[in-house]
Structure formats: structure tokens, C-alpha cells
N, C-alpha and C. Protein backbone atom coordinates (compact mmCIF):
# COMPACT_ATOMS: atom_id res chain seq x y z
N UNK A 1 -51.86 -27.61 76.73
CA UNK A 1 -50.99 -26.64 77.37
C UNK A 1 -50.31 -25.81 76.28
N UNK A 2 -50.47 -24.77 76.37
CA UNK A 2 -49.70 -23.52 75.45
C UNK A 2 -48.39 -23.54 75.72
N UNK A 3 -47.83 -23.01 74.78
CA UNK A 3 -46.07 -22.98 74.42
C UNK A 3 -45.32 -21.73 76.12
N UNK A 4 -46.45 -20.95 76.29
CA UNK A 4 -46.03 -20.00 77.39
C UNK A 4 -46.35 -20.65 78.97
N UNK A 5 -47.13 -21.61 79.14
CA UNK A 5 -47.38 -22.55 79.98
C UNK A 5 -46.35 -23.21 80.42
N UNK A 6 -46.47 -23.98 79.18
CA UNK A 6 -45.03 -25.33 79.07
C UNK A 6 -43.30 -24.99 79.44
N UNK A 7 -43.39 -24.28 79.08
CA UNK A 7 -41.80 -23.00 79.39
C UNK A 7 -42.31 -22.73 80.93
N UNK A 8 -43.09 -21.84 81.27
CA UNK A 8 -43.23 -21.45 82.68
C UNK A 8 -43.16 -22.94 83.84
N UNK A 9 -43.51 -23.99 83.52
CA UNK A 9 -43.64 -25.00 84.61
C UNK A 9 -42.42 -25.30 83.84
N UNK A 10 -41.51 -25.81 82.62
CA UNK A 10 -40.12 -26.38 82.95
C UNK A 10 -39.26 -25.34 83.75
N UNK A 11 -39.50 -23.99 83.50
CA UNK A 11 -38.20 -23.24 84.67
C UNK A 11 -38.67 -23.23 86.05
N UNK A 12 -40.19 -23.10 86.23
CA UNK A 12 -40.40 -23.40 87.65
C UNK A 12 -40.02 -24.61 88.31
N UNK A 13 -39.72 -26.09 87.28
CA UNK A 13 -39.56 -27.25 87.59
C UNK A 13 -37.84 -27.30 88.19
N UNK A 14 -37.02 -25.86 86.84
CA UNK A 14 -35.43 -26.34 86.89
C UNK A 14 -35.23 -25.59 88.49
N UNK A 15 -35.93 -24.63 88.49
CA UNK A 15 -35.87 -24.10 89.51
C UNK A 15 -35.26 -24.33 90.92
N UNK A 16 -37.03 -24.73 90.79
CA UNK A 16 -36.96 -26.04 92.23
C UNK A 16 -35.53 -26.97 92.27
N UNK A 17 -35.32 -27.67 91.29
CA UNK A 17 -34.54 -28.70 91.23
C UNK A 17 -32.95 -27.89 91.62
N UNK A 18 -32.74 -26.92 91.05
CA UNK A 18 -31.68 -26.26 91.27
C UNK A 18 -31.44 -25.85 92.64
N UNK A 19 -32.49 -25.33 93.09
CA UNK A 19 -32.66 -24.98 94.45
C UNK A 19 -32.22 -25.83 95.47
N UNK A 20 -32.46 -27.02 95.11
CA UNK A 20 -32.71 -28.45 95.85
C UNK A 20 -31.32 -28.51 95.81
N UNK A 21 -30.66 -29.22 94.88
CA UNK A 21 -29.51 -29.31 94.79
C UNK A 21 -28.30 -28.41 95.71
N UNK A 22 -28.45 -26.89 95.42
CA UNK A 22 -28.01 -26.01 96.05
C UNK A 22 -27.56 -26.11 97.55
N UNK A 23 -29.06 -26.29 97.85
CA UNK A 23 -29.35 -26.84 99.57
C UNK A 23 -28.24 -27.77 99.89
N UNK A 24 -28.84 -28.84 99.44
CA UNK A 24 -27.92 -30.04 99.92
C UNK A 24 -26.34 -29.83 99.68
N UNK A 25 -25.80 -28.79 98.95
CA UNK A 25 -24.39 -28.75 99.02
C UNK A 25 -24.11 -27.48 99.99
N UNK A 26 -25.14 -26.61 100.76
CA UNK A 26 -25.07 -25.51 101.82
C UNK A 26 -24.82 -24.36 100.94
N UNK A 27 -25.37 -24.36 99.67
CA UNK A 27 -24.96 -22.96 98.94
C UNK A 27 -26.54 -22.07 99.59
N UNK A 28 -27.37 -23.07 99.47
CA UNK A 28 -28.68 -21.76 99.72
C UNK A 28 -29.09 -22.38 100.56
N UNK A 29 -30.55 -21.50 101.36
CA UNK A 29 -30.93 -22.13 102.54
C UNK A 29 -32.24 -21.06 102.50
N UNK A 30 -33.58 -21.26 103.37
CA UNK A 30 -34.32 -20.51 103.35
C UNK A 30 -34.77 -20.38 102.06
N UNK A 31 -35.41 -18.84 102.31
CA UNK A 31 -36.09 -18.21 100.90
C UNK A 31 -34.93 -17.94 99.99
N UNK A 32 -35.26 -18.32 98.35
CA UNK A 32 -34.51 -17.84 97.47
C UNK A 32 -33.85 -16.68 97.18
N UNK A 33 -32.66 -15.90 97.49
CA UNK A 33 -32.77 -14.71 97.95
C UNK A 33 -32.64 -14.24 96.60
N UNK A 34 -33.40 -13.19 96.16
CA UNK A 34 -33.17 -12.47 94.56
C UNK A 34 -34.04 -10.99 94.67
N UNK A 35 -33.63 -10.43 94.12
CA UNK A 35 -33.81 -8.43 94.08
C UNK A 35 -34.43 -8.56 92.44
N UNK A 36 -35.30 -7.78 92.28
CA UNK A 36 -36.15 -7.16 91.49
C UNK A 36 -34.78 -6.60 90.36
N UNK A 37 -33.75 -5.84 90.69
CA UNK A 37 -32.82 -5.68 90.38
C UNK A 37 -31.65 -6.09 89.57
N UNK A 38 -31.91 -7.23 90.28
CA UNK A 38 -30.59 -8.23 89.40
C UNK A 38 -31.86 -8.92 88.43
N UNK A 39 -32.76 -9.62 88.70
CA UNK A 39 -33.51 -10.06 87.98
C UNK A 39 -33.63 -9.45 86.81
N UNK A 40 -33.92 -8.32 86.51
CA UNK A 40 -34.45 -6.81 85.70
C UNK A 40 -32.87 -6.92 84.95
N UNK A 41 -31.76 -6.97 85.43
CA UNK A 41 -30.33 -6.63 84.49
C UNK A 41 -30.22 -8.00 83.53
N UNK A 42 -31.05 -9.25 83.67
CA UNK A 42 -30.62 -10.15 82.93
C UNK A 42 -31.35 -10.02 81.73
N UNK A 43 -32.64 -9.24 81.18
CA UNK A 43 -32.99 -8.70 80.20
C UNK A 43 -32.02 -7.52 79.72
N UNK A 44 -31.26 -7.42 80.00
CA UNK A 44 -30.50 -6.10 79.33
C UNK A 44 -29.18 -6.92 79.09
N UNK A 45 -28.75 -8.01 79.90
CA UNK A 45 -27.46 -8.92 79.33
C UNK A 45 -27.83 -10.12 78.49
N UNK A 46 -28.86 -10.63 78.62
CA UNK A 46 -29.22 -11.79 78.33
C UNK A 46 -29.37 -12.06 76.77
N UNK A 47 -29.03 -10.57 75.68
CA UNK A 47 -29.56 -11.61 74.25
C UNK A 47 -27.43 -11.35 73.77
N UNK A 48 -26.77 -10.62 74.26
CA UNK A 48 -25.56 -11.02 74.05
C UNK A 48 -24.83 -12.17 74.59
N UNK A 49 -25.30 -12.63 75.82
CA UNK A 49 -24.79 -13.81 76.63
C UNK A 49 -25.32 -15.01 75.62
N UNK A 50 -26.62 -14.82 74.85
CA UNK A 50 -27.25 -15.71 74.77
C UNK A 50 -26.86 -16.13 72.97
N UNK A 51 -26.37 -15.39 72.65
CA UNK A 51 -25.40 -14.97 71.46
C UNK A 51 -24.37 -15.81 71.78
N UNK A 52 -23.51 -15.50 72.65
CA UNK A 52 -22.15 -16.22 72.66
C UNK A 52 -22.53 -17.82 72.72
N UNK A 53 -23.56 -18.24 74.13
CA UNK A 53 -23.80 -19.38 74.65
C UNK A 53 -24.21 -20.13 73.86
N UNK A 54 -25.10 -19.93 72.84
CA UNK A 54 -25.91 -20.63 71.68
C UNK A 54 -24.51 -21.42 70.61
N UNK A 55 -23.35 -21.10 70.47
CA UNK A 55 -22.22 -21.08 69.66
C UNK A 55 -21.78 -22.20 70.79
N UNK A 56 -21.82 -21.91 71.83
CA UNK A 56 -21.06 -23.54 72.58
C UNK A 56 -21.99 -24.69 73.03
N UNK A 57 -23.44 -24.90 72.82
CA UNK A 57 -24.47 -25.87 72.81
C UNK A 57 -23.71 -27.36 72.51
N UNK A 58 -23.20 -27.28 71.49
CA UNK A 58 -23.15 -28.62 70.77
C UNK A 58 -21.84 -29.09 71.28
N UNK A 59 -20.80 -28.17 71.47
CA UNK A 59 -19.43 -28.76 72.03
C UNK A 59 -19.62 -28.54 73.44
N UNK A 60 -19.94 -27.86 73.65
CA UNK A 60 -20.17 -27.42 75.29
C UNK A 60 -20.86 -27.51 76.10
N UNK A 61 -22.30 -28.04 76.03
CA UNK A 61 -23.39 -27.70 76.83
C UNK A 61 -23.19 -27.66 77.93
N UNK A 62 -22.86 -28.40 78.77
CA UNK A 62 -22.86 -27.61 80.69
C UNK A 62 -22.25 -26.01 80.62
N UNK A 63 -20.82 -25.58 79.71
CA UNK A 63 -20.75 -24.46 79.72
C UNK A 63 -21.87 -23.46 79.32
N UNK A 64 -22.34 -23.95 78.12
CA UNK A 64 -23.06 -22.71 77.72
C UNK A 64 -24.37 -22.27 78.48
N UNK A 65 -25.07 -22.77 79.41
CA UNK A 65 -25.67 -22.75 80.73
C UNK A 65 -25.22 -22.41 81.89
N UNK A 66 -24.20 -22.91 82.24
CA UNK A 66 -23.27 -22.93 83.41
C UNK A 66 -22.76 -21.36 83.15
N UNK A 67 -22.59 -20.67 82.22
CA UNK A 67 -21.65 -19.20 82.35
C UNK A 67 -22.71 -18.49 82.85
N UNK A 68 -24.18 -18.70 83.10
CA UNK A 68 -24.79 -17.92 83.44
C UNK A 68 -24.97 -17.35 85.13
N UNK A 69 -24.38 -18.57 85.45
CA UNK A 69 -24.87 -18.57 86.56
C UNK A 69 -23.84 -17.74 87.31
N UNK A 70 -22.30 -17.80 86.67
CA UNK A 70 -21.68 -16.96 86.79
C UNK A 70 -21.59 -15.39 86.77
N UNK A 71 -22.40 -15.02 85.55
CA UNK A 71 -22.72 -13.86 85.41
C UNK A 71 -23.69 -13.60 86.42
N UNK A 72 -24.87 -14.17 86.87
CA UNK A 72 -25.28 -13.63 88.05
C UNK A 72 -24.47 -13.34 89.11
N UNK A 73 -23.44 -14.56 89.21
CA UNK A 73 -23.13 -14.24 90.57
C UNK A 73 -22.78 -12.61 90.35
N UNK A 74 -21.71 -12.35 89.45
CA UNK A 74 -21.01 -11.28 89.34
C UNK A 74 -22.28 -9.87 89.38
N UNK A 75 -23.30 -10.10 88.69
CA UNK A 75 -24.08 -8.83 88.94
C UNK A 75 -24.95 -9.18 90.34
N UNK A 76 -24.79 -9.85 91.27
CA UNK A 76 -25.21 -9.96 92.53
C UNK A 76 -24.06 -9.29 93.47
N UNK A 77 -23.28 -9.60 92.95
CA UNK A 77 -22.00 -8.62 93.71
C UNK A 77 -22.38 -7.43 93.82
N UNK A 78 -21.98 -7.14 91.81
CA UNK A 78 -22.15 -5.70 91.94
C UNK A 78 -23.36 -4.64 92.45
N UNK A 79 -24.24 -5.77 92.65
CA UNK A 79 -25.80 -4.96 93.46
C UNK A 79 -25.41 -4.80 94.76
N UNK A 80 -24.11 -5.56 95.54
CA UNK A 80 -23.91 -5.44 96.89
C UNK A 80 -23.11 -4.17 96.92
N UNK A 81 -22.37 -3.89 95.78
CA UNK A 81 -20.80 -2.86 96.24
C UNK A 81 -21.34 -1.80 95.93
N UNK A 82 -21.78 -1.24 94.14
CA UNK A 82 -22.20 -0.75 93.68
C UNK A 82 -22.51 -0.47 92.51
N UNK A 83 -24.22 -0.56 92.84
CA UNK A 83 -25.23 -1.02 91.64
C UNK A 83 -25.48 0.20 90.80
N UNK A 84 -24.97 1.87 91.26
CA UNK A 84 -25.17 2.50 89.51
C UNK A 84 -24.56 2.12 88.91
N UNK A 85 -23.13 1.39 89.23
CA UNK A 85 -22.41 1.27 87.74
C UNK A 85 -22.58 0.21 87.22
N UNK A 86 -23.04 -1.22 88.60
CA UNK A 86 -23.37 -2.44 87.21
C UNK A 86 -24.51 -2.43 86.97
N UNK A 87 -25.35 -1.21 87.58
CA UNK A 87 -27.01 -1.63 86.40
C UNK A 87 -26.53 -1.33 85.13
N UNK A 88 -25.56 -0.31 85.04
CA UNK A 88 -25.21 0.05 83.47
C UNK A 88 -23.96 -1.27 83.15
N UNK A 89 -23.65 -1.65 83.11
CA UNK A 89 -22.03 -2.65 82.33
C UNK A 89 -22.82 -3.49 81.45
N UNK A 90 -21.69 -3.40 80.80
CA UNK A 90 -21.85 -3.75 79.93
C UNK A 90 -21.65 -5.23 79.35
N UNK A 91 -22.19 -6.15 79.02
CA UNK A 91 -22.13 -7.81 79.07
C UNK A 91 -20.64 -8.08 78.74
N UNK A 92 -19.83 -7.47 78.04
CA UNK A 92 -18.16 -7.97 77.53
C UNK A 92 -17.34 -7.58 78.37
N UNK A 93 -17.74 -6.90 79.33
CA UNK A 93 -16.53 -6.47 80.61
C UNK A 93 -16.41 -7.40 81.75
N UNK A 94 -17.93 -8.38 81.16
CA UNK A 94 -17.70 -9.70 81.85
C UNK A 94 -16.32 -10.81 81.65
N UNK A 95 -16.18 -10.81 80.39
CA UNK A 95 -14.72 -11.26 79.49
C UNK A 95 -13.36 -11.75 80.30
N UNK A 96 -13.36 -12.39 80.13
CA UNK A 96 -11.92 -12.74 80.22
C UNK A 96 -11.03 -12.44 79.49
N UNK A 97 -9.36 -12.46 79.55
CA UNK A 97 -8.71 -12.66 78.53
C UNK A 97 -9.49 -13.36 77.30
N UNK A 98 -9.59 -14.15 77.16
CA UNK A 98 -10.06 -15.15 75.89
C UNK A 98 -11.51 -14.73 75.68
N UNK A 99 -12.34 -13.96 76.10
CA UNK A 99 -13.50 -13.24 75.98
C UNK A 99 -14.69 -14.30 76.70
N UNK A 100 -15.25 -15.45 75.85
CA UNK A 100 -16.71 -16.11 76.75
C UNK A 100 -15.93 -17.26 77.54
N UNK A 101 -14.81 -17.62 76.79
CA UNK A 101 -14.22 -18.84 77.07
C UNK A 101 -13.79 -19.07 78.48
N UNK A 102 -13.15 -17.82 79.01
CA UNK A 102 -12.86 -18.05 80.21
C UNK A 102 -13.39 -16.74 80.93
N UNK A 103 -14.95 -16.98 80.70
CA UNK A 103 -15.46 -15.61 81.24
C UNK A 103 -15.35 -16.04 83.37
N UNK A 104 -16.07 -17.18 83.11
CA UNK A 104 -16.13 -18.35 84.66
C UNK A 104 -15.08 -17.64 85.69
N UNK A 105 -13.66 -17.61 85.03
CA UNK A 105 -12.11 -17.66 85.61
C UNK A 105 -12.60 -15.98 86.21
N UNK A 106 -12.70 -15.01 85.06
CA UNK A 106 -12.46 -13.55 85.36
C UNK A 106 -13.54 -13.41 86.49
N UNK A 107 -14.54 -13.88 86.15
CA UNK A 107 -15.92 -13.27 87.22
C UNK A 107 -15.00 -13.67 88.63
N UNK A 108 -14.53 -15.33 88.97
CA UNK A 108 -14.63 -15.51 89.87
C UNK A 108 -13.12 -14.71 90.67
N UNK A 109 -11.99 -14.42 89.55
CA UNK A 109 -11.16 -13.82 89.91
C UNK A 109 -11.06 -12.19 90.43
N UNK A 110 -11.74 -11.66 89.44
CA UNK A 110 -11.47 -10.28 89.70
C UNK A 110 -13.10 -10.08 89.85
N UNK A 111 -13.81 -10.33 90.13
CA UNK A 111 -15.23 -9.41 90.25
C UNK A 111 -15.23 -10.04 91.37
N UNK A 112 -15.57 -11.28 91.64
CA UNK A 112 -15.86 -11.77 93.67
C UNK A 112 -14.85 -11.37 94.28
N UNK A 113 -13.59 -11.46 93.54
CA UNK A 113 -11.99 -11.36 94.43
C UNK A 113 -11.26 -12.84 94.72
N UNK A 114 -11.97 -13.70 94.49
CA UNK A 114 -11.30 -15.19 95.35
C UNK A 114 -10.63 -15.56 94.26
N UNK A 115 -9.31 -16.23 94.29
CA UNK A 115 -8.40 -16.89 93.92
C UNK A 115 -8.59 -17.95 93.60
N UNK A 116 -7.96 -18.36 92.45
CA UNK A 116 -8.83 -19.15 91.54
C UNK A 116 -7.92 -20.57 92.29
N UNK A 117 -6.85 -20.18 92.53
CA UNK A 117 -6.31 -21.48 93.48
C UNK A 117 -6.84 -21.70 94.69
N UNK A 118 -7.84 -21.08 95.41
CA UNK A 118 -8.09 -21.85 96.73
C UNK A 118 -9.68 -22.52 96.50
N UNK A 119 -9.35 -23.04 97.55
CA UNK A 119 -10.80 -24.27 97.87
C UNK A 119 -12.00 -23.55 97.49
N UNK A 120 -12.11 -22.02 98.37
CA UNK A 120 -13.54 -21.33 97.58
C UNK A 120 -13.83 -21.87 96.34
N UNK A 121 -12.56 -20.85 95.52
CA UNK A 121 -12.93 -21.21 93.98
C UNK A 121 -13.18 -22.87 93.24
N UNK A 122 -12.48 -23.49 93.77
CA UNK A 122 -12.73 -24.78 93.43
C UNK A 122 -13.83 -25.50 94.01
N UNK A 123 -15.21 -24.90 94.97
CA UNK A 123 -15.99 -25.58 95.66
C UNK A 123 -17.22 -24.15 94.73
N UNK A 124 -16.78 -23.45 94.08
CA UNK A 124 -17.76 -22.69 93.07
C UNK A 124 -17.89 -23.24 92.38
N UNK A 125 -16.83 -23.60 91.13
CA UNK A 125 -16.70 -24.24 90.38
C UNK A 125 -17.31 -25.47 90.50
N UNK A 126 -17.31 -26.42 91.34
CA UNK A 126 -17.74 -27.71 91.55
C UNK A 126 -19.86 -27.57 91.44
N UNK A 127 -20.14 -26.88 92.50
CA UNK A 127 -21.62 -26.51 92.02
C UNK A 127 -21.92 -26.00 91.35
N UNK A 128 -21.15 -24.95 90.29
CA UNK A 128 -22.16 -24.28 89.23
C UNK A 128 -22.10 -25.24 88.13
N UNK A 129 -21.00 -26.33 88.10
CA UNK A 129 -20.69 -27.54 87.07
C UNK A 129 -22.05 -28.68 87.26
N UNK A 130 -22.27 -28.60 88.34
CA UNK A 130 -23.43 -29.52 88.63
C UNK A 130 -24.51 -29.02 88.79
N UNK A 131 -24.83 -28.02 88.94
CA UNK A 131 -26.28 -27.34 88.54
C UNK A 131 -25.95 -27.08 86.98
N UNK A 132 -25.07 -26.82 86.37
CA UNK A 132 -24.99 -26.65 84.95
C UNK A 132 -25.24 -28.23 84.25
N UNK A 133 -25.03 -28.95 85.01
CA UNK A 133 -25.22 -30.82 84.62
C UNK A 133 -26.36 -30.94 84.76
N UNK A 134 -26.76 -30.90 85.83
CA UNK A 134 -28.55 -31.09 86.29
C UNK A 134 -28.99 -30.22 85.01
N UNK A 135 -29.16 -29.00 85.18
CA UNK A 135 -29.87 -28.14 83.79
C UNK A 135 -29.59 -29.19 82.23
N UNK A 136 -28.68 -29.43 82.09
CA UNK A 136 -28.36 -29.92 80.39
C UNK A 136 -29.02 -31.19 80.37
N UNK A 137 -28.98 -32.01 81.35
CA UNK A 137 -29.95 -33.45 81.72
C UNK A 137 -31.29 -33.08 81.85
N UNK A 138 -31.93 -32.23 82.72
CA UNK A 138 -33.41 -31.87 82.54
C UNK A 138 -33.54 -31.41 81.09
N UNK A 139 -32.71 -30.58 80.38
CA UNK A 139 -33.13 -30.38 79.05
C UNK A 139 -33.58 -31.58 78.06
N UNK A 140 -32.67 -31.56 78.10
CA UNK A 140 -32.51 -33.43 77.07
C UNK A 140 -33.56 -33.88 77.36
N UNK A 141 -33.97 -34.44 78.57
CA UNK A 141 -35.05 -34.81 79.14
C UNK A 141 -36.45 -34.87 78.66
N UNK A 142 -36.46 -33.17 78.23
CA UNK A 142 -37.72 -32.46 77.52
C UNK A 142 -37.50 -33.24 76.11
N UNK A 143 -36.83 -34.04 75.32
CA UNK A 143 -36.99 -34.30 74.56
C UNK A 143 -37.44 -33.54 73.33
N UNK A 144 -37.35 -31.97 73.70
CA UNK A 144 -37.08 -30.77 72.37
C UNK A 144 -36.21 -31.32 70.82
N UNK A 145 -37.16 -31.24 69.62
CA UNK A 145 -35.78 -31.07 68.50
C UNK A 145 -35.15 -30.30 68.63
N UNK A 146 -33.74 -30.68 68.56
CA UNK A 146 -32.35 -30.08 68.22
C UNK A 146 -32.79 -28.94 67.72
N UNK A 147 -32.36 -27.89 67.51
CA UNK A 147 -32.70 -25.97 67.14
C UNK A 147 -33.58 -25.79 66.75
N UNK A 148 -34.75 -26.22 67.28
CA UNK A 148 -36.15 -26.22 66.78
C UNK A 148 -36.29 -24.52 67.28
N UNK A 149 -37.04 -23.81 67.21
CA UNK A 149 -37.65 -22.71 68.22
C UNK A 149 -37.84 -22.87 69.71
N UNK A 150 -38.53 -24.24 69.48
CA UNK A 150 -38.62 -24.53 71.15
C UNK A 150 -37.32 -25.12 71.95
N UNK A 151 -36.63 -25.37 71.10
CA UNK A 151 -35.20 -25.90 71.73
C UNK A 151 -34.26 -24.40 72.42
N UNK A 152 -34.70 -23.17 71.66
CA UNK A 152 -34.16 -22.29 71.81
C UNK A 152 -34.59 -21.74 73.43
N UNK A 153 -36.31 -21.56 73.19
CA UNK A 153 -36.96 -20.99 74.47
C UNK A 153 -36.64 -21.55 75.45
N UNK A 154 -36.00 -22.69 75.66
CA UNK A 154 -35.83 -24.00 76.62
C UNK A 154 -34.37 -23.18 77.19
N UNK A 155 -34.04 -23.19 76.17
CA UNK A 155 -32.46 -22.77 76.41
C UNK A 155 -32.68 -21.51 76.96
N UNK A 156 -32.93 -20.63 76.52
CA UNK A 156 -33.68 -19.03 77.40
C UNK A 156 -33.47 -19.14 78.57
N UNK A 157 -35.14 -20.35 78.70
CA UNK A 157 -35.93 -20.14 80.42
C UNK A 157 -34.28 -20.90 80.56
N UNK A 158 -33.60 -22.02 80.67
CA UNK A 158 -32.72 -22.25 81.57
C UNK A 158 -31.73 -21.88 82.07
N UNK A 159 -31.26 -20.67 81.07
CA UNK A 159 -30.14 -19.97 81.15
C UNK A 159 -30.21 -19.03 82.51
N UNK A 160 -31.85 -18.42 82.14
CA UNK A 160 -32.27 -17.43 83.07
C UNK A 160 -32.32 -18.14 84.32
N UNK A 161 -32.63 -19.43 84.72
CA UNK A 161 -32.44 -19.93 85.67
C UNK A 161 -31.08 -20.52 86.54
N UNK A 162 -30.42 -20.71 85.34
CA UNK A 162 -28.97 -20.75 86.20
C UNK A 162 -28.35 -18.84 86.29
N UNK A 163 -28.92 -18.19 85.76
CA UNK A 163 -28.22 -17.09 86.50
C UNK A 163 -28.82 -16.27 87.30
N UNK A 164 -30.16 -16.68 87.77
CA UNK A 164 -30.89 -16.30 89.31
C UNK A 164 -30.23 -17.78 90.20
N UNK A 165 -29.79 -18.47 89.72
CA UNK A 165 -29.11 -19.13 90.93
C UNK A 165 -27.90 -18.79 91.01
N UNK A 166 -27.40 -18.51 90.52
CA UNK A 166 -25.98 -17.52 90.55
C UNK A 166 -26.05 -16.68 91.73
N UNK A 167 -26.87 -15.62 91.34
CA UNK A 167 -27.40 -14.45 91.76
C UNK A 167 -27.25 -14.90 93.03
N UNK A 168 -28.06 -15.88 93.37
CA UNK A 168 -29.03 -16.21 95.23
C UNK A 168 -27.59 -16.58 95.95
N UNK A 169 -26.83 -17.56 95.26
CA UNK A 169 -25.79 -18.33 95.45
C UNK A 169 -24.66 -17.08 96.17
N UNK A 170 -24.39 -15.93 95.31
CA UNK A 170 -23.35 -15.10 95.42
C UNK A 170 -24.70 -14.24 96.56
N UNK A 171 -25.39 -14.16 96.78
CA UNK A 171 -26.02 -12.80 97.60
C UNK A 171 -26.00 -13.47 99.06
N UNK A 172 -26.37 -14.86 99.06
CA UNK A 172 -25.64 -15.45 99.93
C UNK A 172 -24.57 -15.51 101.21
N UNK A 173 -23.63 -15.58 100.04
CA UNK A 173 -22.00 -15.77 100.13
C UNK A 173 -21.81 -14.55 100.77
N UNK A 174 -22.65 -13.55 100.57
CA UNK A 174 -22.74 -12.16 100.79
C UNK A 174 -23.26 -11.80 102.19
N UNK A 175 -23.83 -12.79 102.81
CA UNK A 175 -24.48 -12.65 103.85
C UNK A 175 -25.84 -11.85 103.63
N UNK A 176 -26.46 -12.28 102.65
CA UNK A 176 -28.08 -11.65 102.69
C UNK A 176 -29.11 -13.00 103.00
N UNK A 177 -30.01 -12.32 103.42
CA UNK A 177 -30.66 -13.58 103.88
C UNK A 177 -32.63 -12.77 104.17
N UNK A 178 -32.64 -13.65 103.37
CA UNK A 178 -34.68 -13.32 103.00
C UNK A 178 -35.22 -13.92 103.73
N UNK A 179 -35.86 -13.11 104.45
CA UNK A 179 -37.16 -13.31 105.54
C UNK A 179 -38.73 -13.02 105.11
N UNK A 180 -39.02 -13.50 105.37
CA UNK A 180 -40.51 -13.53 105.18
C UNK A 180 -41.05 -12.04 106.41
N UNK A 181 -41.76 -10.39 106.25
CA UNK A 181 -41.50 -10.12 107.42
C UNK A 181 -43.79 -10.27 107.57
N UNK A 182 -43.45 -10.86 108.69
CA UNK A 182 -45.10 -10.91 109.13
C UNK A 182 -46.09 -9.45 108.72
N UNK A 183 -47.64 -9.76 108.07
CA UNK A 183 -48.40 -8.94 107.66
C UNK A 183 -48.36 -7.90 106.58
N UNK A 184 -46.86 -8.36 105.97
CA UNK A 184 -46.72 -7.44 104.77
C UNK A 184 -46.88 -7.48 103.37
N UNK A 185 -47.04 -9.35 103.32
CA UNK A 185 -47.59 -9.86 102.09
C UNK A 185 -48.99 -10.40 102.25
N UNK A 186 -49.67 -9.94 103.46
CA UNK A 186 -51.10 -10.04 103.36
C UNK A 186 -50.82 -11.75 103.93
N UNK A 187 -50.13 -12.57 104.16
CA UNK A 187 -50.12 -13.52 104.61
C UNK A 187 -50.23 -13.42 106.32
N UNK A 188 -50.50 -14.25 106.98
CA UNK A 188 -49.97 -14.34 108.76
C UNK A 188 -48.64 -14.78 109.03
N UNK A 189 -47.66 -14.47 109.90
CA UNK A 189 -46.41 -14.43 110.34
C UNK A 189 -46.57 -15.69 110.65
């Protein structure tokens, strides 16, 4: 199995698993809901996020995974309200006061709107901590050397995967909901 193989079935694997998880706490349901869109903006955020996140690995790991999923949520928003201005934003306006540290707090404060004191926020927080747990345990898992190259790509595909679950999680919350529509993917209804 090739190095582009091996990467493609562990994020298809975290995927699933994330997905799974999701379910069972009523964050997702159905088809994965995700836009061509938001997908497409995490190549244009993803080597500064991935900059900061790489710096909290060793003290941090559920965070430095876990902020991603955040940042989806927040550019799943902004694809709901309005997406000319966050196809363009810029990855640090994600920031918090304290800039990556308490990026989590700002997204969920001022970009969703919910209050970081009520149950919402504290029942966000609770699943993106545990899909950010699940992710750092499947890593390990892979038994990757420590900052090898491949330790890095690992870190990539998973990042990218906690912030399309972000994404699905907040589009959700949003009331979107993916249907399959009969005869249009060449499949039968």
C-alpha cells in the first residue's frame, strides 16, 4: 500500500468513526452534510491553522485537532449567513483575545452567537473534546514516529477531518439536511 493509499483509508476510517460517534450523541444524522464550499476554504486556511496546531501536539493534542473542528463549524456558518465574505477571511480573525489559545471560546461566542455559559455551549464543547479524543487515540494507534513526515500527513488528513465534522455538525445545528434526490446520481431512488 502506497503512502497516498494509507492516508486515504486512515481519514476515511477517522471519518466513519467520527461520524459514528456524532450520531450517537444526536449531533448528525443521515447523509454527512458538507458543500463543495466549505470543503474548498480548508485548503486556503489549513497551512496557517496547521502552523499554529503543530506548536500544541506535544502539550496539547486533543486541542491541536479539536480547534479544527471549530473552525469548520465557524466557516459552515459563514456559508449559511454570508459566504462572499467568509470565502475570503482570513484564518486570524478566527482568534480570540489570546489568538489560537482561545480560538474554541471566540468561534463559539461571537461567530455561532451562543453563550459560552449555557448548556449549548457546554454540550459543543463536550463533543468536539471527544471527537478530538477519539482522533488523538486513533492516531497513536497508527503507531507513526513522533515528527516523522508521516506523523505530519496523519496530522493533516485528521485535522481535515475534524473540521468537515465541524462543518456537518454546525450545518446541522443550522437546519440543513442532505437528501439523496432520486435519478440524479445515476443511482435508483
Amino acid at each position: 500500500m502506497d503512502n497516498k493509499e494509507y492516508l486515504d483509508n486512515f481519514e476515511f476510517s477517522l471519518m466513519n468513526k467520527l461520524v459514528q460517534l456524532c450520531r450517537s450523541y444526536g449531533y448528525l444524522d443521515g447523509v454527512l452534510p458538507s458543500t463543495d464550499d466549505i470543503d474548498t476554504l480548508w485548503l486556503q486556511l489549513a497551512p496557517e491553522y496547521l502552523a499554529d496546531a503543530v506548536e500544541q501536539v506535544r502539550d496539547y493534542p486533543t486541542v491541536s485537532v479539536a480547534w479544527a473542528a471549530y473552525m469548520g463549524m465557524a466557516v459552515a456558518n459563514g456559508w449559511d449567513k454570508d459566504w462572499a465574505s467568509t470565502s475570503q477571511m482570513e484564518y486570524k480573525s478566527l482568534y480570540g483575545q489570546r489568538g489560537f489559545d482561545d480560538m474554541d471560546e471566540n468561534i463559539v461566542a461571537h461567530i455561532l452567537g451562543i453563550s459560552l455559559d449555557t448548556p449549548d455551549a457546554r454540550a459543543i464543547e463536550d463533543i468536539v473534546r471527544r471527537c478530538g479524543e477519539l482522533t488523538v487515540d486513533l492516531i497513536r494507534h497508527e503507531q507513526v514516529e513522533p515528527q516523522s513526515p508521516m506523523a505530519y500527513h496523519i496530522f493533516v488528513r485528521a485535522s481535515r477531518a475534524m473540521y468537515r465534522i465541524g462543518a456537518a455538525m454546525e450545518l446541522k445545528r443550522l437546519g440543513y439536511k442532505m437528501e439523496r434526490i432520486g435519478g440524479c446520481d445515476g443511482l435508483p431512488s
